[in-house]
Structures are given as structure tokens and as C-alpha cells.
C-alpha atoms as a PDB file:
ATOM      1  CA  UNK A   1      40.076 -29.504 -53.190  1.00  0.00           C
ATOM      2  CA  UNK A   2      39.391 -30.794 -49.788  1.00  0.00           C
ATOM      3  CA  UNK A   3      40.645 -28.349 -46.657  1.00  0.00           C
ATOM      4  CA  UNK A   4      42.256 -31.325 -45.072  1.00  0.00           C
ATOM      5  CA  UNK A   5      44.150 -31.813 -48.341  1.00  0.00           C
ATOM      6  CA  UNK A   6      44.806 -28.291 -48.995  1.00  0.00           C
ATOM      7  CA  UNK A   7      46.183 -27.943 -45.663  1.00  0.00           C
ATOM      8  CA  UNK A   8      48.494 -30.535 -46.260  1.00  0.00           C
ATOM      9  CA  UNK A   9      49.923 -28.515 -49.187  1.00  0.00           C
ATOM     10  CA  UNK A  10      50.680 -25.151 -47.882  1.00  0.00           C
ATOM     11  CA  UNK A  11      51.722 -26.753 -44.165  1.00  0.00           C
ATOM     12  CA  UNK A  12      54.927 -24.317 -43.411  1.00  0.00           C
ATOM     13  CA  UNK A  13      58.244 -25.372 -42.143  1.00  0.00           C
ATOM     14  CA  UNK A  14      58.070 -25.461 -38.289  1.00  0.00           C
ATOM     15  CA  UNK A  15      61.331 -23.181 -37.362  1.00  0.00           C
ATOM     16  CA  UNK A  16      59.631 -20.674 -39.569  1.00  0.00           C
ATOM     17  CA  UNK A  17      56.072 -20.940 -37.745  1.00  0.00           C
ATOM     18  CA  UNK A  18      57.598 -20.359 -34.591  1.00  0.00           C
ATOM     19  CA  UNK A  19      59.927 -17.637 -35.889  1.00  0.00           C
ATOM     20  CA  UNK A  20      56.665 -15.392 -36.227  1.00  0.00           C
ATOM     21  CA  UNK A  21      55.020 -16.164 -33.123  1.00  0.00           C
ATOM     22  CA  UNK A  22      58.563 -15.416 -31.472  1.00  0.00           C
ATOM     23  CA  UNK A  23      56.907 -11.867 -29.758  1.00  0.00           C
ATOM     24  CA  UNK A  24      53.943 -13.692 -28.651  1.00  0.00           C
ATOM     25  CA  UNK A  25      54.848 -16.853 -26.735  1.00  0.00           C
ATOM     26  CA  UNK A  26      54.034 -17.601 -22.813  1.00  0.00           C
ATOM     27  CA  UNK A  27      56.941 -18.632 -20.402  1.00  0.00           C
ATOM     28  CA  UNK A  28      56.201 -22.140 -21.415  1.00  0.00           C
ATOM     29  CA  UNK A  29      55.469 -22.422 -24.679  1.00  0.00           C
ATOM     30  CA  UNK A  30      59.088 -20.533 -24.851  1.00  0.00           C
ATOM     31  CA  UNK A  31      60.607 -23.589 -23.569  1.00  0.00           C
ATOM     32  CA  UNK A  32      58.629 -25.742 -25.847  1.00  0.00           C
ATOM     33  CA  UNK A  33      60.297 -23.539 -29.113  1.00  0.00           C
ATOM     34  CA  UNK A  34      63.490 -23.650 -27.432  1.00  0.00           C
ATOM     35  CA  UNK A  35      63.727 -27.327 -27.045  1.00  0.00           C
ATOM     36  CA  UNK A  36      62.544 -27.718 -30.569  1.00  0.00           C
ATOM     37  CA  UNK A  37      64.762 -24.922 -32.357  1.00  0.00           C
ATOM     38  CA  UNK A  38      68.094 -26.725 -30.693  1.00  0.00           C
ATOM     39  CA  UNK A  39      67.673 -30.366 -30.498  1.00  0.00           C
ATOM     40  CA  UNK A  40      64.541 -30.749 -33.647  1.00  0.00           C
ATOM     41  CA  UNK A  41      65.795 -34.907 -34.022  1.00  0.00           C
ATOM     42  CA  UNK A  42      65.381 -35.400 -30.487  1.00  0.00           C
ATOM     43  CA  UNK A  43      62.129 -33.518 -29.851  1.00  0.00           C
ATOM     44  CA  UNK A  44      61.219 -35.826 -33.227  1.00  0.00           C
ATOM     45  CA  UNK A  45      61.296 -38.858 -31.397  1.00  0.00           C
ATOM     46  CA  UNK A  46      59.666 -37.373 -27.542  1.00  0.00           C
ATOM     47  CA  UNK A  47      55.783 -38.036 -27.178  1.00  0.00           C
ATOM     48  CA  UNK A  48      54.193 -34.738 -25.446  1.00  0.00           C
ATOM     49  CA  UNK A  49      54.383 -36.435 -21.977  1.00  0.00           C
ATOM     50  CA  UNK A  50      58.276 -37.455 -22.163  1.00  0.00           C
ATOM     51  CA  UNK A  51      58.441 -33.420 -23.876  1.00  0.00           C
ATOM     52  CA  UNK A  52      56.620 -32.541 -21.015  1.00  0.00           C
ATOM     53  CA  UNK A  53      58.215 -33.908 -18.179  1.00  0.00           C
ATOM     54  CA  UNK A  54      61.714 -32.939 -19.556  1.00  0.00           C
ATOM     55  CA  UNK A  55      60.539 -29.333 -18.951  1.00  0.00           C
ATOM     56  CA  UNK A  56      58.882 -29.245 -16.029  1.00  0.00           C
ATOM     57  CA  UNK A  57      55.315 -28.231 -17.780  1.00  0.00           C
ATOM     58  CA  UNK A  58      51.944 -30.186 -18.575  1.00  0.00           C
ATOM     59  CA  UNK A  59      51.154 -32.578 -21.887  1.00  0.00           C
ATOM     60  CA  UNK A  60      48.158 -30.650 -23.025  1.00  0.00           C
ATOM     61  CA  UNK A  61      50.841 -27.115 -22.960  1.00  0.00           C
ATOM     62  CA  UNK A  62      52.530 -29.267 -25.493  1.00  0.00           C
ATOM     63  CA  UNK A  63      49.686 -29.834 -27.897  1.00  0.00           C
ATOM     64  CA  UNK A  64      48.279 -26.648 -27.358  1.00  0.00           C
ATOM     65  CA  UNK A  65      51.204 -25.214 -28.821  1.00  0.00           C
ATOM     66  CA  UNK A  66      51.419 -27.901 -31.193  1.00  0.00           C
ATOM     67  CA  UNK A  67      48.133 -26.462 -32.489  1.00  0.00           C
ATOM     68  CA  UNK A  68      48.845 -22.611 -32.206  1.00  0.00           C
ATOM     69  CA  UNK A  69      51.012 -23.467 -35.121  1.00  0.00           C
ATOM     70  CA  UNK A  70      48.260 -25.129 -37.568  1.00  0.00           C
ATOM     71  CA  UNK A  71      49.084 -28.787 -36.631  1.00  0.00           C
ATOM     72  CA  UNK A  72      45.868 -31.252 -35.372  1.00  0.00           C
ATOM     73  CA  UNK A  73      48.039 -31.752 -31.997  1.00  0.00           C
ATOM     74  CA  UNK A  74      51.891 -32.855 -30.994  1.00  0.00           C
ATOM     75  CA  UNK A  75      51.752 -35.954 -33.225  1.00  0.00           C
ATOM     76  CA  UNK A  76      51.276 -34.426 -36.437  1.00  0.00           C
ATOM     77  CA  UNK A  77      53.857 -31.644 -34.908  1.00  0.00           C
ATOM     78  CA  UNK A  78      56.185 -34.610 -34.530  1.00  0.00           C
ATOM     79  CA  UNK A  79      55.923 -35.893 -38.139  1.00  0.00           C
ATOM     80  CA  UNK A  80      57.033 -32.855 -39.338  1.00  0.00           C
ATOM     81  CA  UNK A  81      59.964 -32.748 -37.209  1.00  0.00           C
ATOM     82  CA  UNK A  82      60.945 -35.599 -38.430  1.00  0.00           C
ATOM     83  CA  UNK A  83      60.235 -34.869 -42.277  1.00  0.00           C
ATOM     84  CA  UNK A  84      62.212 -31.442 -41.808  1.00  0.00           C
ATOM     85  CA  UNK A  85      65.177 -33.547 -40.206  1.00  0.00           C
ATOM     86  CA  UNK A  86      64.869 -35.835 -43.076  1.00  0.00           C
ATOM     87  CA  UNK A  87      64.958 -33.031 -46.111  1.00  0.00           C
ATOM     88  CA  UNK A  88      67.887 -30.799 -44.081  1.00  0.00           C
ATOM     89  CA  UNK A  89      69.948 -34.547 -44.392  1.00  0.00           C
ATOM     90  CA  UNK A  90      69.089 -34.366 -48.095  1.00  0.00           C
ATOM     91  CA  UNK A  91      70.205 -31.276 -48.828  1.00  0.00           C
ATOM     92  CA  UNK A  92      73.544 -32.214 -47.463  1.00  0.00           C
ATOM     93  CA  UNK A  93      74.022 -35.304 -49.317  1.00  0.00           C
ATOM     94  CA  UNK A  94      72.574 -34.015 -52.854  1.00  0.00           C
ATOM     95  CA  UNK A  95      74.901 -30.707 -52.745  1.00  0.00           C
ATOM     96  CA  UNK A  96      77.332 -30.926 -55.570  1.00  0.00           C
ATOM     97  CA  UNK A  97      81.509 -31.897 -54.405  1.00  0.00           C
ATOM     98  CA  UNK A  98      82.932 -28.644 -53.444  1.00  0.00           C
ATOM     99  CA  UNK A  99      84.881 -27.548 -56.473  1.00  0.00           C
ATOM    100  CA  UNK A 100      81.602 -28.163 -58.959  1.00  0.00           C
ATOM    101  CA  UNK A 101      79.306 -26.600 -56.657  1.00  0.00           C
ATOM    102  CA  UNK A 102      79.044 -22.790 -58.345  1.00  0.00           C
ATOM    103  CA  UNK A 103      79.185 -24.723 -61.692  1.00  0.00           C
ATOM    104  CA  UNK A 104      76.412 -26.556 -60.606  1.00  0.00           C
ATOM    105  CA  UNK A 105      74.263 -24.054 -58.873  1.00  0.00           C
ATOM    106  CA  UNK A 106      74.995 -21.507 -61.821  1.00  0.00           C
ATOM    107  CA  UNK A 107      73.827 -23.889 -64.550  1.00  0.00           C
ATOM    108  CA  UNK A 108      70.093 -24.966 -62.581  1.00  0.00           C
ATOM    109  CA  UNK A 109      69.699 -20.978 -62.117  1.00  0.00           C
ATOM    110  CA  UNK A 110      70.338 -20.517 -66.083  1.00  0.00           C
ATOM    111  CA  UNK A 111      67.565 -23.130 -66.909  1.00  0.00           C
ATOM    112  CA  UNK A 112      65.335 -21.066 -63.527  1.00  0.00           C
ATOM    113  CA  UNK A 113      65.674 -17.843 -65.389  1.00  0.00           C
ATOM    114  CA  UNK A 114      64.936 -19.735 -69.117  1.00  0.00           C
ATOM    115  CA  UNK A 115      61.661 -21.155 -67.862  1.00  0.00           C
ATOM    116  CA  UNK A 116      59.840 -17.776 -68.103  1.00  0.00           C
ATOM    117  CA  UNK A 117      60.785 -16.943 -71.250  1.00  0.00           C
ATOM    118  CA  UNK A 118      57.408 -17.054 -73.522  1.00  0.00           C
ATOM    119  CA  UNK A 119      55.101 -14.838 -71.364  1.00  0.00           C
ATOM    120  CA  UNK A 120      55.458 -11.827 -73.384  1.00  0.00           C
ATOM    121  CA  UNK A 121      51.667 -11.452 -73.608  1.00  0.00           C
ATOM    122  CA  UNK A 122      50.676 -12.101 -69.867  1.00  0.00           C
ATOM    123  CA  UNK A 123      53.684  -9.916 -68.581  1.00  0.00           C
ATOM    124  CA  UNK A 124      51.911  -7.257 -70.655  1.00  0.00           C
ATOM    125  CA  UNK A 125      48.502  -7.982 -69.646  1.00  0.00           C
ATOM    126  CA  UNK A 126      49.248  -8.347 -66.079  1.00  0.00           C
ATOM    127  CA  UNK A 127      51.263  -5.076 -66.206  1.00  0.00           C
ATOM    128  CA  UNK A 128      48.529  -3.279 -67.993  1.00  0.00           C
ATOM    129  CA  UNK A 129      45.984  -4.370 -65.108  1.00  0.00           C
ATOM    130  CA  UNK A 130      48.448  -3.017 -62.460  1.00  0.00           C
ATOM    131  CA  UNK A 131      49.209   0.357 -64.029  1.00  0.00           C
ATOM    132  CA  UNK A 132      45.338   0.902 -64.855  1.00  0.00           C
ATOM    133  CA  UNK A 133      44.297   0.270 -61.231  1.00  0.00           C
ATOM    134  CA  UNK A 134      43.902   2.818 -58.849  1.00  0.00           C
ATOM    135  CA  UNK A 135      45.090   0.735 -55.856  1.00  0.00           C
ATOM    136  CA  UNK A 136      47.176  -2.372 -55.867  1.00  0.00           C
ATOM    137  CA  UNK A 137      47.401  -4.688 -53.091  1.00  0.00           C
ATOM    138  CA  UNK A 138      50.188  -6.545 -52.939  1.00  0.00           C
ATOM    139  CA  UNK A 139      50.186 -10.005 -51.106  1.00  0.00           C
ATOM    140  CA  UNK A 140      52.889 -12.637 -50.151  1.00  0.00           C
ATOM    141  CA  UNK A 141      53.503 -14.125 -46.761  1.00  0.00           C
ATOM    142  CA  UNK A 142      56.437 -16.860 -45.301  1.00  0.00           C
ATOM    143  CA  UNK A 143      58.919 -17.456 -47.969  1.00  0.00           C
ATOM    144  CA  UNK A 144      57.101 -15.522 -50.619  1.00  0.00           C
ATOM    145  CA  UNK A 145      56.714 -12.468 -47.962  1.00  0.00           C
ATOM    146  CA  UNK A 146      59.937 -11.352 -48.820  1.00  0.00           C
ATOM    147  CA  UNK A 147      59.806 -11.209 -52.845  1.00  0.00           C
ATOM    148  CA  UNK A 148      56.373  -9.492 -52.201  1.00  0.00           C
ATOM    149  CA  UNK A 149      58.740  -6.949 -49.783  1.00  0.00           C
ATOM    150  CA  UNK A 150      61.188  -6.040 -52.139  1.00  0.00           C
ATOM    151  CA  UNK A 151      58.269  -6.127 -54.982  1.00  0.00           C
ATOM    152  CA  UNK A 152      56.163  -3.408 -53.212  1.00  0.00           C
ATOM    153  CA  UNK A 153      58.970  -1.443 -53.170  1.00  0.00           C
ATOM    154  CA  UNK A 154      60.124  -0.838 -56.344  1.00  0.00           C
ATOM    155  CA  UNK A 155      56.241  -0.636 -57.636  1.00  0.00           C
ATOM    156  CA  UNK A 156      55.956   1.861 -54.731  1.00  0.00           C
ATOM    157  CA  UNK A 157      58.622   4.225 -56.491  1.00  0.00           C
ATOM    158  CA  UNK A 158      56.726   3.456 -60.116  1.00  0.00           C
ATOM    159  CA  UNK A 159      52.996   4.721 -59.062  1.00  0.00           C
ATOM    160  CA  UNK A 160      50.928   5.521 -56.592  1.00  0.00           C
ATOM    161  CA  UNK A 161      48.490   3.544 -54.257  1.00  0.00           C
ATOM    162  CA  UNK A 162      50.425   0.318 -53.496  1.00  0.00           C
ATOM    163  CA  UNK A 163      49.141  -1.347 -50.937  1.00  0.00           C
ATOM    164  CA  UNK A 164      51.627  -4.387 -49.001  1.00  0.00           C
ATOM    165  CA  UNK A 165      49.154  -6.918 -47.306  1.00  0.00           C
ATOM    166  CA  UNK A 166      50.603  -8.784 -44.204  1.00  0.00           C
ATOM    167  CA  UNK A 167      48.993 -11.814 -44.296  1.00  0.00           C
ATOM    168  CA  UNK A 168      50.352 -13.068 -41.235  1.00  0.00           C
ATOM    169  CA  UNK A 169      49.100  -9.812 -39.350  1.00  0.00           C
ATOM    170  CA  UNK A 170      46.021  -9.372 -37.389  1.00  0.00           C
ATOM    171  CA  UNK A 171      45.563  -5.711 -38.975  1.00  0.00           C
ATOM    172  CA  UNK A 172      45.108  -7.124 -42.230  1.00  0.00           C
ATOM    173  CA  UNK A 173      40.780  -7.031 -41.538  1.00  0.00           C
ATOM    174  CA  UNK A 174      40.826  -3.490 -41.089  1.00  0.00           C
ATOM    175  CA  UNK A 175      43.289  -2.723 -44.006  1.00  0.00           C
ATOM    176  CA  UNK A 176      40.224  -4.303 -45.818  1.00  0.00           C
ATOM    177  CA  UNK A 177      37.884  -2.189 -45.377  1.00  0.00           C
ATOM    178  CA  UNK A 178      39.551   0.044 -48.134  1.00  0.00           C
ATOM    179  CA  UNK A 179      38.847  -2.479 -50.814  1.00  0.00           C
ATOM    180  CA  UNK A 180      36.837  -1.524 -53.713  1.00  0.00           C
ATOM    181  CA  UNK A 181      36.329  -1.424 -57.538  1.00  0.00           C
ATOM    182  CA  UNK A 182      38.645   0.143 -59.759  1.00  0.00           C
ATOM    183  CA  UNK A 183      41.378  -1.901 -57.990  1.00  0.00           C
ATOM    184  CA  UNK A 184      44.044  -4.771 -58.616  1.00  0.00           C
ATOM    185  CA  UNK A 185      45.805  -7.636 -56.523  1.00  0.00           C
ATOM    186  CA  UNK A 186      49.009  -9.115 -57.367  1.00  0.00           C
ATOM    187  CA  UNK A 187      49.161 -12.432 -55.190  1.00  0.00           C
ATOM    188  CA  UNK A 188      52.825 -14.079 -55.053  1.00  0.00           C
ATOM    189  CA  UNK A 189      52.875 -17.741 -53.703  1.00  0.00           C
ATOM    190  CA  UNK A 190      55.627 -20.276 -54.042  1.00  0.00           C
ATOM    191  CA  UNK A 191      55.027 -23.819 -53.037  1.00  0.00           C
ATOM    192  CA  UNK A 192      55.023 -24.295 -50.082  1.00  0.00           C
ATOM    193  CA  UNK A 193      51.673 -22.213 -50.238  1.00  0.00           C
ATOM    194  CA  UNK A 194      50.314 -20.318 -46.968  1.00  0.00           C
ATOM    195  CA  UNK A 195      46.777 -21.028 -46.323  1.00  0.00           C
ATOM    196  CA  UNK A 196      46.248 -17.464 -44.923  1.00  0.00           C
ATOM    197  CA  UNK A 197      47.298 -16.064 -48.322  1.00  0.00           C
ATOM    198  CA  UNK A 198      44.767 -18.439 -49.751  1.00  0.00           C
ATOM    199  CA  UNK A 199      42.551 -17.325 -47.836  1.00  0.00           C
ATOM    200  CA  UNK A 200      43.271 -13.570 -48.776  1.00  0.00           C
ATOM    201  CA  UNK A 201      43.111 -13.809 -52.421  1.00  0.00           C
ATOM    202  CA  UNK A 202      40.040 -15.573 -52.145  1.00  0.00           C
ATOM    203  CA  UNK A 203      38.436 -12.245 -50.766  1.00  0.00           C
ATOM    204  CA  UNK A 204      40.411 -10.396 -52.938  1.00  0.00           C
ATOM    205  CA  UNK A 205      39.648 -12.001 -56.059  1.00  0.00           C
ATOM    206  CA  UNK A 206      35.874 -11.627 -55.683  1.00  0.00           C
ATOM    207  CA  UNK A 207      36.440  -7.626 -55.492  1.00  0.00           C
ATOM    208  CA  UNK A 208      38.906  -7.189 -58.326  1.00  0.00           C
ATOM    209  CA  UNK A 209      41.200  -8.343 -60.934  1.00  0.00           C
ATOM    210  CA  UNK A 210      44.152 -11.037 -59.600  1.00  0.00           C
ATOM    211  CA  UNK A 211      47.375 -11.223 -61.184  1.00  0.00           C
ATOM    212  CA  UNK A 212      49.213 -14.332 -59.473  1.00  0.00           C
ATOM    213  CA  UNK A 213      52.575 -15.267 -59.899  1.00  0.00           C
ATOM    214  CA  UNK A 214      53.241 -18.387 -59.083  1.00  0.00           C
ATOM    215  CA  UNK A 215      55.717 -21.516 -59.786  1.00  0.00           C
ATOM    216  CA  UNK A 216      53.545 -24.544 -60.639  1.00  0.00           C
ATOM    217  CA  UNK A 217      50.756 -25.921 -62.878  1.00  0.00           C
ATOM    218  CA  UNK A 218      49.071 -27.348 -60.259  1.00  0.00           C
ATOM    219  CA  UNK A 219      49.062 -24.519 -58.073  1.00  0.00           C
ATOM    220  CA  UNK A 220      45.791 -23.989 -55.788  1.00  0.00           C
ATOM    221  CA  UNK A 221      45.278 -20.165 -56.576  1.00  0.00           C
ATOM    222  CA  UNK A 222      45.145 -20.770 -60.206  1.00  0.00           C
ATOM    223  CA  UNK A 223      41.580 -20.999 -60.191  1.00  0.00           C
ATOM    224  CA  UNK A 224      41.352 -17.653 -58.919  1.00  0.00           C
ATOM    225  CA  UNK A 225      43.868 -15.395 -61.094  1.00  0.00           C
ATOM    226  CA  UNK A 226      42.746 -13.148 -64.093  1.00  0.00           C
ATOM    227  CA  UNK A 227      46.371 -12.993 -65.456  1.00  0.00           C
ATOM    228  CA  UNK A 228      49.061 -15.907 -64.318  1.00  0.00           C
ATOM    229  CA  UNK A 229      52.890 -15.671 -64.293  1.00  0.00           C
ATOM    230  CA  UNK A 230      54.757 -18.552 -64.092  1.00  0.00           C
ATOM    231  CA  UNK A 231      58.490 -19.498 -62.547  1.00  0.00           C
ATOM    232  CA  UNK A 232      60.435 -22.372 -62.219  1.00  0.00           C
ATOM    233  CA  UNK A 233      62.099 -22.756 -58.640  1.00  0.00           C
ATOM    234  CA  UNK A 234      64.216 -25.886 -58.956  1.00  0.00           C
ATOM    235  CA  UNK A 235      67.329 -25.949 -57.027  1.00  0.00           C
ATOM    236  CA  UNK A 236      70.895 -28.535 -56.822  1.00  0.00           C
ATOM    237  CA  UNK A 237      69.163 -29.864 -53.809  1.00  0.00           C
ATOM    238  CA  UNK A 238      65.219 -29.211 -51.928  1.00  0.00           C
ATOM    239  CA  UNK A 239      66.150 -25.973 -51.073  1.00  0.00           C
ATOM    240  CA  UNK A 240      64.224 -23.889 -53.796  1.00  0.00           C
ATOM    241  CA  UNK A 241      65.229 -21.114 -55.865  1.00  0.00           C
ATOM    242  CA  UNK A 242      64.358 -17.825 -56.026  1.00  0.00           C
ATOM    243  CA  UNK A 243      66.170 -16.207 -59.025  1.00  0.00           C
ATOM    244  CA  UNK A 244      63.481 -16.529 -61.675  1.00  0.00           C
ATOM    245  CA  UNK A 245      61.016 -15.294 -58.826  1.00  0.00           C
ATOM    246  CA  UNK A 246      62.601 -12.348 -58.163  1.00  0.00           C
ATOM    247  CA  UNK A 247      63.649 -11.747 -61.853  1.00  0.00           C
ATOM    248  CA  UNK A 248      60.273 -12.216 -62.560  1.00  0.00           C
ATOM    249  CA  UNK A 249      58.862  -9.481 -60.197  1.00  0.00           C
ATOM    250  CA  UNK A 250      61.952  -6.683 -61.630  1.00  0.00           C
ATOM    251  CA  UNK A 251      60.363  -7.699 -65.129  1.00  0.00           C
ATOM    252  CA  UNK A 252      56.823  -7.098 -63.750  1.00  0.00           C
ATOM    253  CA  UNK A 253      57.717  -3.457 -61.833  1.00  0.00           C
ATOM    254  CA  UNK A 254      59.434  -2.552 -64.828  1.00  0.00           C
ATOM    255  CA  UNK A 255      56.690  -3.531 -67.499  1.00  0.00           C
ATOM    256  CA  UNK A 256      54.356  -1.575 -65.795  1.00  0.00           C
ATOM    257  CA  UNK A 257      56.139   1.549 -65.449  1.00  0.00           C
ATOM    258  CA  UNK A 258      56.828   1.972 -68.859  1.00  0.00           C
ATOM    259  CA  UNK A 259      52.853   1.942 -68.905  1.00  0.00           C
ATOM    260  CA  UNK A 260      52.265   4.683 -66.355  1.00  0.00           C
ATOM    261  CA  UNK A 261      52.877   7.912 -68.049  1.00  0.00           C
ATOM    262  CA  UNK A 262      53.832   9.597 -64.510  1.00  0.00           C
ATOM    263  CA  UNK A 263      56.284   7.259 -63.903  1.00  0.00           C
ATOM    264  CA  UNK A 264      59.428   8.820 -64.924  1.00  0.00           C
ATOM    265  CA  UNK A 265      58.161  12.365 -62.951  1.00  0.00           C
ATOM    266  CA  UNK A 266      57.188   9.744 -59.817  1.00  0.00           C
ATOM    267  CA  UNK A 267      61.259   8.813 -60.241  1.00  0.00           C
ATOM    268  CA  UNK A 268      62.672  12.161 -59.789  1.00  0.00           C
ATOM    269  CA  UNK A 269      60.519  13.213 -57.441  1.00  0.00           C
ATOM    270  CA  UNK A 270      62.132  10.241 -55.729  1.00  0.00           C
ATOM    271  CA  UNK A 271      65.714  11.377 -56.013  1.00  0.00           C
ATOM    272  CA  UNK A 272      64.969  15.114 -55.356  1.00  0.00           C
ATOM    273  CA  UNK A 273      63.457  13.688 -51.819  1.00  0.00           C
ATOM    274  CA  UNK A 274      66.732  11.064 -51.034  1.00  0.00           C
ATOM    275  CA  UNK A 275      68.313  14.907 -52.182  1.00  0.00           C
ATOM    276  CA  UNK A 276      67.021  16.840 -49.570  1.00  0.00           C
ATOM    277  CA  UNK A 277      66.677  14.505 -46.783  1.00  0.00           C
ATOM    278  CA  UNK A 278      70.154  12.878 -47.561  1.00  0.00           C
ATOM    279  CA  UNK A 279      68.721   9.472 -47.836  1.00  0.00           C
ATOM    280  CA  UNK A 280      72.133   7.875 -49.189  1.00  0.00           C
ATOM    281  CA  UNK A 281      75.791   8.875 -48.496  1.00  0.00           C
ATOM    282  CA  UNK A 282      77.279  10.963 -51.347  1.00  0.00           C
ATOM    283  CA  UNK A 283      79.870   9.560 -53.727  1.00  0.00           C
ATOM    284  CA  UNK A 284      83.295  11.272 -52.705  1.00  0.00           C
ATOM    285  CA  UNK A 285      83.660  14.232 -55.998  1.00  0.00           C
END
């Protein structure tokens, strides 16, 4: 696949590209995110010198931060705006009339959690990779970042040696350098599909075993998983689901704990800890 292409794929929404530069932005390009994050149809229809002008700053600070998000400049920038102002309008006008709505939205999640039914074998294989490894790195980043959170913690209380990748963090090079054989990756990416987790897998997948979970057949990081999971994200409107995802991921943790022998010992050494340290408020006797 060409990069251009590719790039086209896994381009992010913009309010969540900003989002994560949030601690990192100058004076200016502040303004820039400001303007943007409260009047997006406006800032749609502004060329970089009327954006400019507006707020006091110079043209090329506009495309420059145009491009410190991943776009070619401030009119690709702009097309997005005005896609993203285009799909939030869809999602009001396809949700379902107000008293169907939890009908509805109950009855696309019930067909979500049906669609991975009939991976009995690559749940097991994928499980049996994870619990034989001696490290696991874990990697998910923007939407996926946060089934890939809640994932690393669960398979943190099952074994040993789980690694959480940021992809979106400039550590992530020296948390490399721990990479070896004898080692696993499980790679979560949902469409919309982050280049930088691309990217990472890549590296990872010439160093070990990948296990991918992923929601489409057409999915760029096919090519480079040893064991695939598949889920079905469709929603009542373009907001995508995340049910069979995360159902997906409990199935996963849970597979492979029932194939690491010091799992249940791993467990209660949990508890004993939130014991001691009074982790959790105790039930009222």
C-alpha cells in the first residue's frame, strides 16, 4: 500500500490530535486550537491568512501547526474540518426517535457481540502465545489506547512481564531496547488506524510473534499478525462501537489465564496486597 494512501486511512480526528499535543503547544498555536475546538464550521471555511489575521499571528504559524498534526498544510487541515462537521451532522440525523433509541442501540450491540462468535481456535492460539511468552507488549494508541489501557490491566493481574507501549510517547525508543526473543505483542487497532502504531508493530513483528485484534478484513496490519482476532464495530449512527472490542479483550485476558498455571496464586497475591495497603473501601459487616 502506498504511504500517501495509508495515511489517508489511519488520518485521526482533529479534536483528538490536538487533545494530545494539549501540554505542548506555543502561545500561538494555543489560539490556533482554541479557535478550532469552539467554532470547527467556521475555521472550516477561513483560508490560513483570514485564520491568521483574525488572531493577530502569521499564515505560515497556521500551517505549521496544520502540519504538527500529520496534515500536508492548512488546506488539507481544512478538509477535515469540514468532513468532521459533516459526520457530527450525521450522527444527529441517523440517531434513532427518542423512545426507540435503547431498543435500537441494544439490538446493533447484540449482532457487535455475535460477530466474534467462531474464533474458538484463534482465541486459543493467541492466548497460548501470550501465556508462553516471557514479556508481552501491549500496543494501542487514540481510540484503541484505551481498550489497550484497561487490557494491560487485567493481563497485568494474570502474569507477569506486561509491557503497555505508548505509541504516542517519545519514550517509547528507549522502552525498545528491552525487546528480544522469547517475547509476544498483542497490537489492538480499530479503524481509524494510527500510523504510529503501524509503525510499531512493524518493528515489533520482525522480533516476535503478533497477535492483532482488529475489526476489519481489510485491515493494514493483517499482513503482519501471527494470530488475528476479529470484531465488528458497527454502531446506530458513525460513531463506532466498542462492546465486542472490549468483550473481546475480557475473553482474551481470561483465555490466557486459565493457561498460566500461576495465575490463580498471581490473584491472591493481588488481594492480600489491596489487603494490606487498603486499596478499596471495606464493605460495611
Amino acid at each position: 500500500m502506498l504511504q500517501s494512501e495509508l495515511r489517508g486511512q489511519v488520518r485521526a480526528r482533529i479534536f483528538e490530535l490536538i487533545s494530545e499535543r494539549a501540554d505542548s503547544l506555543t502561545p500561538s498555536e494555543r489560539q490556533i486550537a482554541d479557535r478550532l475546538l469552539s467554532e470547527p464550521v467556521t475555521s472550516g471555511f477561513a483560508s490560513a491568512s483570514e485564520l491568521a489575521r483574525d488572531l493577530g499571528i502569521s499564515a505560515s504559524t497556521v500551517v505549521r501547526f496544520a502540519q504538527s498534526l500529520g496534515f500536508s498544510g492548512w488546506l488539507e487541515l481544512q478538509g477535515a474540518l469540514k468532513h468532521e462537521s459533516s459526520e457530527r451532522q450525521r450522527l444527529i440525523e441517523m440517531a434513532p426517535s427518542e423512545e426507540r433509541f435503547l431498543t435500537a442501540f441494544v439490538n446493533v450491540e447484540e449482532k457487535n457481540l455475535r460477530s466474534i462468535l467462531g474464533q474458538d481456535e484463534e482465541l486459543d492460539a493467541s492466548a497460548q502465545l501470550l501465556a508462553d511468552a516471557k514479556t508481552v507488549w501491549l500496543v494501542g494508541n487514540r481510540a484503541s489506547k484505551f481498550v489497550a489501557g484497561i487490557t494491560h490491566h487485567f493481563l497485568h493481574m494474570t502474569r507477569p512481564g506486561v509491557r503497555l507501549l505508548q505509541a504516542d510517547s517519545g519514550a517509547t525508543p528507549d522502552a525498545l531496547l528491552d525487546v528480544g526473543a522469547g517475547q509476544a505483542a498483542l497490537v489492538i487497532s480499530i479503524a481509524r488506524y494510527s500510523q504510529t502504531t503501524f509503525d510499531l508493530a512493524s518493528y515489533l513483528a520482525q522480533h516476535m510473534p503478533v497477535v492483532l485484534l482488529t475489526d476489519e478484513f481489510t485491515s493494514p496490519f493483517l499482513s503482519l499478525a501471527t494470530t488475528r482476532l476479529r470484531v465488528s464495530t458497527a454502531g446506530i449512527s458513525s460513531w463506532k462501537s466498542t462492546t465486542a472490542t472490549f468483550t473481546m479483550t475480557q475473553a482474551l485476558v481470561m483465555a490466557v489465564a486459565r493457561k498460566t498455571p500461576a495465575a490463580r496464586e498471581r490473584l491472591a497475591k493481588a488481594e492480600q496486597l489491596w489487603s494490606d495497603l487498603g486499596t478499596y473501601l471495606e464493605e460495611e459487616r
